[in-house]
Protein backbone atom coordinates (compact mmCIF):
# COMPACT_ATOMS: atom_id res chain seq x y z
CA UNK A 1 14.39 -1.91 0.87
CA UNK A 2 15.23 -3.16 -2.72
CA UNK A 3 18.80 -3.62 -3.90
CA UNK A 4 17.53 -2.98 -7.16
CA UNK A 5 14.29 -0.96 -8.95
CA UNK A 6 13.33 -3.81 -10.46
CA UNK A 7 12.89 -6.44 -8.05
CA UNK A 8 9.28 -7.42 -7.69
CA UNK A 9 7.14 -6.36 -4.47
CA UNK A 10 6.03 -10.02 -4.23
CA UNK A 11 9.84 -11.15 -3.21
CA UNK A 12 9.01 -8.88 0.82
CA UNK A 13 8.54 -11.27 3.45
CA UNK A 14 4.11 -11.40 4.39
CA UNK A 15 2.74 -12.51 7.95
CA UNK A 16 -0.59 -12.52 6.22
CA UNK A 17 -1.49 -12.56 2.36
CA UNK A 18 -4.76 -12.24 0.60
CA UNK A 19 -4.49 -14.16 -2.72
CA UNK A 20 -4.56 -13.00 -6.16
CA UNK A 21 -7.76 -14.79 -6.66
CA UNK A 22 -9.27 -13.10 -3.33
CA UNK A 23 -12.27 -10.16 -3.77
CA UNK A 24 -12.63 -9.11 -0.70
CA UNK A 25 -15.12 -5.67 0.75
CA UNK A 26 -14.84 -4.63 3.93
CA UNK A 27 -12.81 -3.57 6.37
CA UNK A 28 -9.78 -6.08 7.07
CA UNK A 29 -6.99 -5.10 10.18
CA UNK A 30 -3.95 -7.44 10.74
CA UNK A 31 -1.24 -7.58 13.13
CA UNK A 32 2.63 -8.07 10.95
CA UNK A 33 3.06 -7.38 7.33
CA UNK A 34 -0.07 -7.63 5.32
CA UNK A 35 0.59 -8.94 1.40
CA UNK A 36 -1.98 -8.32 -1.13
CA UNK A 37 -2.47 -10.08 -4.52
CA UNK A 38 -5.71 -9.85 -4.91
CA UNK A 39 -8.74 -7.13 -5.14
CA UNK A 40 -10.15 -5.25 -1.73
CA UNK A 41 -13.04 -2.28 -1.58
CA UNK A 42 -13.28 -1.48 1.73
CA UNK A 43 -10.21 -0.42 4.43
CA UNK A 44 -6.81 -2.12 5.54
CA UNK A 45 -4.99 -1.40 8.74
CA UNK A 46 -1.61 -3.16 9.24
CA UNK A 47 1.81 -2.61 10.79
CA UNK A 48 2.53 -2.84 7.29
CA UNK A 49 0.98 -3.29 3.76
CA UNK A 50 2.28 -5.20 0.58
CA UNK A 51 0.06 -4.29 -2.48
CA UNK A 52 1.35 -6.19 -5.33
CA UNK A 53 1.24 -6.48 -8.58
CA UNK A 54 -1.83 -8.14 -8.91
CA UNK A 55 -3.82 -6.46 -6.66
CA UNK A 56 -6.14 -3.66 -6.80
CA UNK A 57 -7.63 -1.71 -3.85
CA UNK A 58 -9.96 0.78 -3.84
CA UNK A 59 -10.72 2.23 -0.27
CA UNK A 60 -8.27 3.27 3.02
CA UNK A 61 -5.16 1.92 3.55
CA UNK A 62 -3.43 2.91 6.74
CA UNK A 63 0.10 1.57 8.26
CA UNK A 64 3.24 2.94 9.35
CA UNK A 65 4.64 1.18 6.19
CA UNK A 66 2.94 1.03 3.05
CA UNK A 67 4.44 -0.19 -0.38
CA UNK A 68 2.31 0.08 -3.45
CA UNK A 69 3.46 -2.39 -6.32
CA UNK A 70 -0.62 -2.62 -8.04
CA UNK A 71 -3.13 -0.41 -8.30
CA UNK A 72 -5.15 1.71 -5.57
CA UNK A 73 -7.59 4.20 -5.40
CA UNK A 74 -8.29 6.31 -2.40
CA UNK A 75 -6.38 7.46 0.67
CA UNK A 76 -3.10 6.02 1.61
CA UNK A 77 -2.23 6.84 4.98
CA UNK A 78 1.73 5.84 6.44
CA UNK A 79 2.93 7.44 10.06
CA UNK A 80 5.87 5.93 8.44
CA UNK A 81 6.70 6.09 4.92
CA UNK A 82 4.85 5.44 1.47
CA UNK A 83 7.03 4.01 -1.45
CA UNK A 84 5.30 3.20 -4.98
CA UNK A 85 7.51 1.05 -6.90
CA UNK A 86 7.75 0.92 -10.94
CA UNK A 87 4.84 -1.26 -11.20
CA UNK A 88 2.56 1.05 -8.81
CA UNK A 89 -0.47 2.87 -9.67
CA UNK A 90 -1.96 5.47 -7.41
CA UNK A 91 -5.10 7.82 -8.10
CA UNK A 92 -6.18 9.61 -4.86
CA UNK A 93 -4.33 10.83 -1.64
CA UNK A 94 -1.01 10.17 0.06
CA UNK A 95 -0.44 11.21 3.92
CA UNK A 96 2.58 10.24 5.46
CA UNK A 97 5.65 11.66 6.92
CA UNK A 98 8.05 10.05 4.13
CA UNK A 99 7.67 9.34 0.04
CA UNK A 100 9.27 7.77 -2.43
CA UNK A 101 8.54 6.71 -6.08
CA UNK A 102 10.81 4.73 -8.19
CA UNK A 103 10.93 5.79 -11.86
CA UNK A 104 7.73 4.22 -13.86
CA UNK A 105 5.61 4.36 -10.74
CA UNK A 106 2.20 6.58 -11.64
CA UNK A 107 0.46 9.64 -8.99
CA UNK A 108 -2.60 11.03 -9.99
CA UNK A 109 -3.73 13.29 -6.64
CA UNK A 110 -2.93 14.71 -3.95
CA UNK A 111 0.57 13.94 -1.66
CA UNK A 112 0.94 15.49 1.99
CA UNK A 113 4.01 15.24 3.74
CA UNK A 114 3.92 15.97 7.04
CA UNK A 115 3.63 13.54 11.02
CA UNK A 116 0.58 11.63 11.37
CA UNK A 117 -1.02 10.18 14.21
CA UNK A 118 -2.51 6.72 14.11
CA UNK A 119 -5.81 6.47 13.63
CA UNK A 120 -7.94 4.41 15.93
CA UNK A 121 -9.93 1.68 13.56
């Protein structure tokens, strides 16, 4: 996805972006690629998710797609794939078929590769 480690998560084309200076709780479900900037408690369902590196989440995310560039807390959950990037933080749990972690990029829980099914918000 990146022709090099350090490019910045920010440069990925969004269909919908929540703002760095966006604090959002709830529970937030877009159609496209979601970008996020900014801070969410609550959970996101997308075809795919953006978290950059400004944002923080603490909650759910699910997707086929999920790149982590900021920080989250909680359950990541990709049918797809789940890449952290150099600048990603992640302390909680990781379900998804596909992983991958560029050097720098932080894990503190629990990772389980295996098929998911979508979940139903």
């Amino acid at each position: 996805m990146f022709s090099n480690s350090r490019e910045k998560v920010e440069s990925l084309k969004a269909d919908s972006f929540i703002g760095a200076e966006t604090d959002f709780q709830g529970e937030f479900v877009v159609k496209g690629t979601l970008m996020i900037a900014g801070r969410i408690d609550g959970r996101v369902k997308a075809d795919c998710v953006i978290v950059s590196e400004t944002a923080v989440i603490k909650g759910e995310v699910t997707a086929p797609k999920i790149v982590v560039g900021g920080r989250f807390e909680g359950n990541l959950r990709a049918q797809e794939i789940v890449e952290i990037k150099s600048t990603g933080r992640v302390s909680g749990s990781i379900f998804a078929n596909k992983f991958s972690v560029t050097e720098g990029g932080e894990i503190n829980g629990k990772i389980e590769m295996k098929m998911i099914e979508p979940s139903n918000p």
